[in-house]
C-alpha atoms as a PDB file:
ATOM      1  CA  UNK A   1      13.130  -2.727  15.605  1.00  0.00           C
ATOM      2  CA  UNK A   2       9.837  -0.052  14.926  1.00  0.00           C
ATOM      3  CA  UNK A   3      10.372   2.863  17.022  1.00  0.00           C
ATOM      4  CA  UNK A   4       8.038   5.761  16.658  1.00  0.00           C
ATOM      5  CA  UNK A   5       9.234   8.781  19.171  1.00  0.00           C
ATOM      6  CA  UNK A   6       7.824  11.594  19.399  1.00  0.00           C
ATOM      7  CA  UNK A   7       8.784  15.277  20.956  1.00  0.00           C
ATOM      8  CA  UNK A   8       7.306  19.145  21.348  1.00  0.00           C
ATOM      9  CA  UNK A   9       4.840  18.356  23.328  1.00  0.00           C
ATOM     10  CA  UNK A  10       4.462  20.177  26.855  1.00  0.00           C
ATOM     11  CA  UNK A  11       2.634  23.505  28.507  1.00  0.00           C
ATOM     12  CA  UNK A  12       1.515  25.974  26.552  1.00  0.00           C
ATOM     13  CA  UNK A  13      -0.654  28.798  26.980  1.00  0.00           C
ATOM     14  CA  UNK A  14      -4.027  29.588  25.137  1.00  0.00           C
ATOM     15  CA  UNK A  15      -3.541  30.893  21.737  1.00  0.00           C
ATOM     16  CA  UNK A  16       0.226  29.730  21.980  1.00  0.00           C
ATOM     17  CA  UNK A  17       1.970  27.433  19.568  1.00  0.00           C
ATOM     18  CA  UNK A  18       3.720  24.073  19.538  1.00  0.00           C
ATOM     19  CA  UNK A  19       5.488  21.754  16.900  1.00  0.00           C
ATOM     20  CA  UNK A  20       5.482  18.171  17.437  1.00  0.00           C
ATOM     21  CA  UNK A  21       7.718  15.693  15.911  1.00  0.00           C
ATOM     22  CA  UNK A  22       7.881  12.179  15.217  1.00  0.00           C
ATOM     23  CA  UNK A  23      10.973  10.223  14.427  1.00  0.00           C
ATOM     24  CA  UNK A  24      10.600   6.665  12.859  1.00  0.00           C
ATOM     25  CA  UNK A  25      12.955   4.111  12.330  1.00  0.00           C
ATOM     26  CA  UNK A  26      13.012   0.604  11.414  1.00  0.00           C
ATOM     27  CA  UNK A  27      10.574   0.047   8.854  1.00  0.00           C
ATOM     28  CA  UNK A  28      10.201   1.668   5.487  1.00  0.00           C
ATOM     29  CA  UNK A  29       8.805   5.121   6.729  1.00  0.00           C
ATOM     30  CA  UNK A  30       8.276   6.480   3.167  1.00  0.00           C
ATOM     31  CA  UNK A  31       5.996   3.826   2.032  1.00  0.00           C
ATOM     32  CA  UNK A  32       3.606   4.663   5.200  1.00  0.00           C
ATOM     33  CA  UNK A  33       0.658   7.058   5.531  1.00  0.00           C
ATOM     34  CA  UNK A  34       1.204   8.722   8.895  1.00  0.00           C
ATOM     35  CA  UNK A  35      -1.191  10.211  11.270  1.00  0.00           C
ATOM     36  CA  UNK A  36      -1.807  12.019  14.239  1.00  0.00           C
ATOM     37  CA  UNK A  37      -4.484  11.406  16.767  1.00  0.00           C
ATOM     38  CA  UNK A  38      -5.375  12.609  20.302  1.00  0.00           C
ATOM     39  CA  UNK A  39      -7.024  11.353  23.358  1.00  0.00           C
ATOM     40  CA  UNK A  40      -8.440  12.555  26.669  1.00  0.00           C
ATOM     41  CA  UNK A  41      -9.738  10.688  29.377  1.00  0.00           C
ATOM     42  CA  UNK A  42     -13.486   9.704  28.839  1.00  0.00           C
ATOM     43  CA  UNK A  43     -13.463  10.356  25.175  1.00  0.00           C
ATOM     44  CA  UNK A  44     -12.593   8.264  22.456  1.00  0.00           C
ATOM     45  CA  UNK A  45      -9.356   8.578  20.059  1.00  0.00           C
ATOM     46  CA  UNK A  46      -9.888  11.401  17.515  1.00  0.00           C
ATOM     47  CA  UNK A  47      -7.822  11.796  14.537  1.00  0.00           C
ATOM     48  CA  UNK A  48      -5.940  15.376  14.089  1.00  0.00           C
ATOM     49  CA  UNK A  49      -4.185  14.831  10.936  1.00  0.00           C
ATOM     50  CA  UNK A  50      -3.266  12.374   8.287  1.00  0.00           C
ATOM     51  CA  UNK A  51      -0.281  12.747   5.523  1.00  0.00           C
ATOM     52  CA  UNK A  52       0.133  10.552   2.162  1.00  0.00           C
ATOM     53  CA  UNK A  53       3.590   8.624   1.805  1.00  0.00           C
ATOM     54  CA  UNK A  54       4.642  11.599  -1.198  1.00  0.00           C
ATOM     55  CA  UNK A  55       3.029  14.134   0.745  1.00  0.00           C
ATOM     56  CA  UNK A  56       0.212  14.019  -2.432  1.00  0.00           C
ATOM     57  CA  UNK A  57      -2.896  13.943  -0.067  1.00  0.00           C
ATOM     58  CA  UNK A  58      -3.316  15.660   3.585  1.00  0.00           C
ATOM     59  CA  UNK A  59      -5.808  15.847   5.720  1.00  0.00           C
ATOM     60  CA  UNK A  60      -7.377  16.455   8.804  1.00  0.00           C
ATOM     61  CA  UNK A  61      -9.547  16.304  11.916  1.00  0.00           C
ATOM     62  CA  UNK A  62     -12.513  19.174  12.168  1.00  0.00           C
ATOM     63  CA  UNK A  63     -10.992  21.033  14.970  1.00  0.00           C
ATOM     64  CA  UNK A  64      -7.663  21.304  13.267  1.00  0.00           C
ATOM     65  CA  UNK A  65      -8.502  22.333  10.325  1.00  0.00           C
ATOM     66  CA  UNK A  66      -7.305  26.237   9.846  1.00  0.00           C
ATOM     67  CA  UNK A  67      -5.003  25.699  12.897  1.00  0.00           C
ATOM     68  CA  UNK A  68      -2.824  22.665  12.180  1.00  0.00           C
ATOM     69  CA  UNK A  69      -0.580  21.499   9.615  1.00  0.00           C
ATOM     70  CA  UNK A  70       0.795  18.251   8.970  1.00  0.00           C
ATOM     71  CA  UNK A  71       4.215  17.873   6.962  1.00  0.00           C
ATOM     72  CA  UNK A  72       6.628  15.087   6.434  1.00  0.00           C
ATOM     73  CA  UNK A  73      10.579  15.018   5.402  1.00  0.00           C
ATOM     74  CA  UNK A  74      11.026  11.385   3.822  1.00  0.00           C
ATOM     75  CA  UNK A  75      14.901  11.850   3.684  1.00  0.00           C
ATOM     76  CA  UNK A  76      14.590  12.322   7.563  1.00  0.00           C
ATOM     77  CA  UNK A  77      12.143   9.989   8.394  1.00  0.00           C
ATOM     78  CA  UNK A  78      10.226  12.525   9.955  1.00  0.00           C
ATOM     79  CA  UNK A  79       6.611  14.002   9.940  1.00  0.00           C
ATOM     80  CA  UNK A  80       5.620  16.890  12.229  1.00  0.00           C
ATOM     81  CA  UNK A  81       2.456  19.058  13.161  1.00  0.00           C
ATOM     82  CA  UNK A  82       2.712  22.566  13.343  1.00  0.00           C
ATOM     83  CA  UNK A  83      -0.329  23.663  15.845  1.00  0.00           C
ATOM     84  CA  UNK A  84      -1.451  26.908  16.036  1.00  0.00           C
ATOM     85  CA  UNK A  85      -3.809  29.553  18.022  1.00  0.00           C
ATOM     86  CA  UNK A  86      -3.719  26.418  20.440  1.00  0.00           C
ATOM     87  CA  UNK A  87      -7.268  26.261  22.789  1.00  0.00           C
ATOM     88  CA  UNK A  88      -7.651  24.765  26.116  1.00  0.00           C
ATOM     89  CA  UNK A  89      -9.402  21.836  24.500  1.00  0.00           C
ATOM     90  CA  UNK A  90      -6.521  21.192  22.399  1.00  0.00           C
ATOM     91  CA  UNK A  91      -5.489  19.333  25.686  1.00  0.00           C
ATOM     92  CA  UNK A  92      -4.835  15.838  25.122  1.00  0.00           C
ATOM     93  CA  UNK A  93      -2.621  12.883  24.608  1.00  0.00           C
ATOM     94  CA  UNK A  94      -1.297  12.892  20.586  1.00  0.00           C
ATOM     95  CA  UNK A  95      -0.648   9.932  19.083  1.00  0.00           C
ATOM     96  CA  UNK A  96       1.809   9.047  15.832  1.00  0.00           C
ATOM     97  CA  UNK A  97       0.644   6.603  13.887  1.00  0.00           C
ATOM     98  CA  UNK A  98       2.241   4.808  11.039  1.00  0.00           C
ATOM     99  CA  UNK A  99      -0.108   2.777   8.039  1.00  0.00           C
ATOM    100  CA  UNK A 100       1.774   0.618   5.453  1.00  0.00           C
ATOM    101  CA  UNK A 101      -0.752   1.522   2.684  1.00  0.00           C
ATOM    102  CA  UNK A 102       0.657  -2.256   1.231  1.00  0.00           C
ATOM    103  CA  UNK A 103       0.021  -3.941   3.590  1.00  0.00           C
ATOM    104  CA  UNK A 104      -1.470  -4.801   7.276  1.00  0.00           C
ATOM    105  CA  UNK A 105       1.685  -3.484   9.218  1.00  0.00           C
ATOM    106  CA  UNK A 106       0.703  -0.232  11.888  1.00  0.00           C
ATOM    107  CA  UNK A 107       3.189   0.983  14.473  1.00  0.00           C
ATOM    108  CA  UNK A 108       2.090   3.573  17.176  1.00  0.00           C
ATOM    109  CA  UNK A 109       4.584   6.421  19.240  1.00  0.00           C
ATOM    110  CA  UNK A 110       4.236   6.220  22.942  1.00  0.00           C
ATOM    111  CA  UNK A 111       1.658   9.269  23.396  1.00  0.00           C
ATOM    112  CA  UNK A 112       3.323  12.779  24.429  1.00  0.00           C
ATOM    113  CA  UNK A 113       1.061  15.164  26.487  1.00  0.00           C
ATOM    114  CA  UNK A 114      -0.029  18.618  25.036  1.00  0.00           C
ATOM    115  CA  UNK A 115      -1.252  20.738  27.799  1.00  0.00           C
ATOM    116  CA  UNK A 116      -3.195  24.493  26.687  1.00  0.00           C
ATOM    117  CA  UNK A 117      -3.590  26.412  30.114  1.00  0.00           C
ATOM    118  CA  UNK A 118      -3.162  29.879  31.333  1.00  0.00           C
END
């Protein structure tokens, strides 16, 4: 079965950096787009960062833009986001997302909570 699970996340403090990581399995990850979104209470999903099945196109989200890179390792079934020079409104729920650009199919991680505080 899909599994999407994701890891890095925690506490970090302002200007501080963190590396998440999402694992897939059970679907053809290197076919997929992947993304990363984020999500606070009140406010609606935002998208951080988006990566092409070869790695050809990547792209992202205003605020991470200078800050944030996306990457992907296709013989690990992996993609990851570097973040850097982190801000307290970095603070959020981040979401892996997996697109079959073939098809209809989308798979989501769980959520794992990023936290920017002094």
């Amino acid at each position: 079965q899909v599994q999407l699970v994701e890891s890095g996340g925690g506490l970090v403090q302002p200007g501080g950096s963190l590396r998440l990581s999402c694992a897939a399995s059970g679907f053809s990850f290197s076919r997929f787009a992947m993304n990363w979104y984020r999500q606070v209470p009140g406010k609606g999903r935002e998208r951080v960062a988006s990566i092409s099945p070869a790695s050809t196109t990547i792209s992202y989200g205003d605020s991470a833009k200078g800050r944030f890179t996306n990457s992907r390792d296709n013989a690990k079934n992996l993609v990851s986001l570097q973040m850097n020079s982190l801000e307290p409104e970095d603070t959020a729920v981040y979401y892996c997302n997996a697109k079959d650009r073939l098809g209809p199919a989308e798979y989501w991680g769980q959520g794992i909570q990023v936290t920017v505080s002094s």
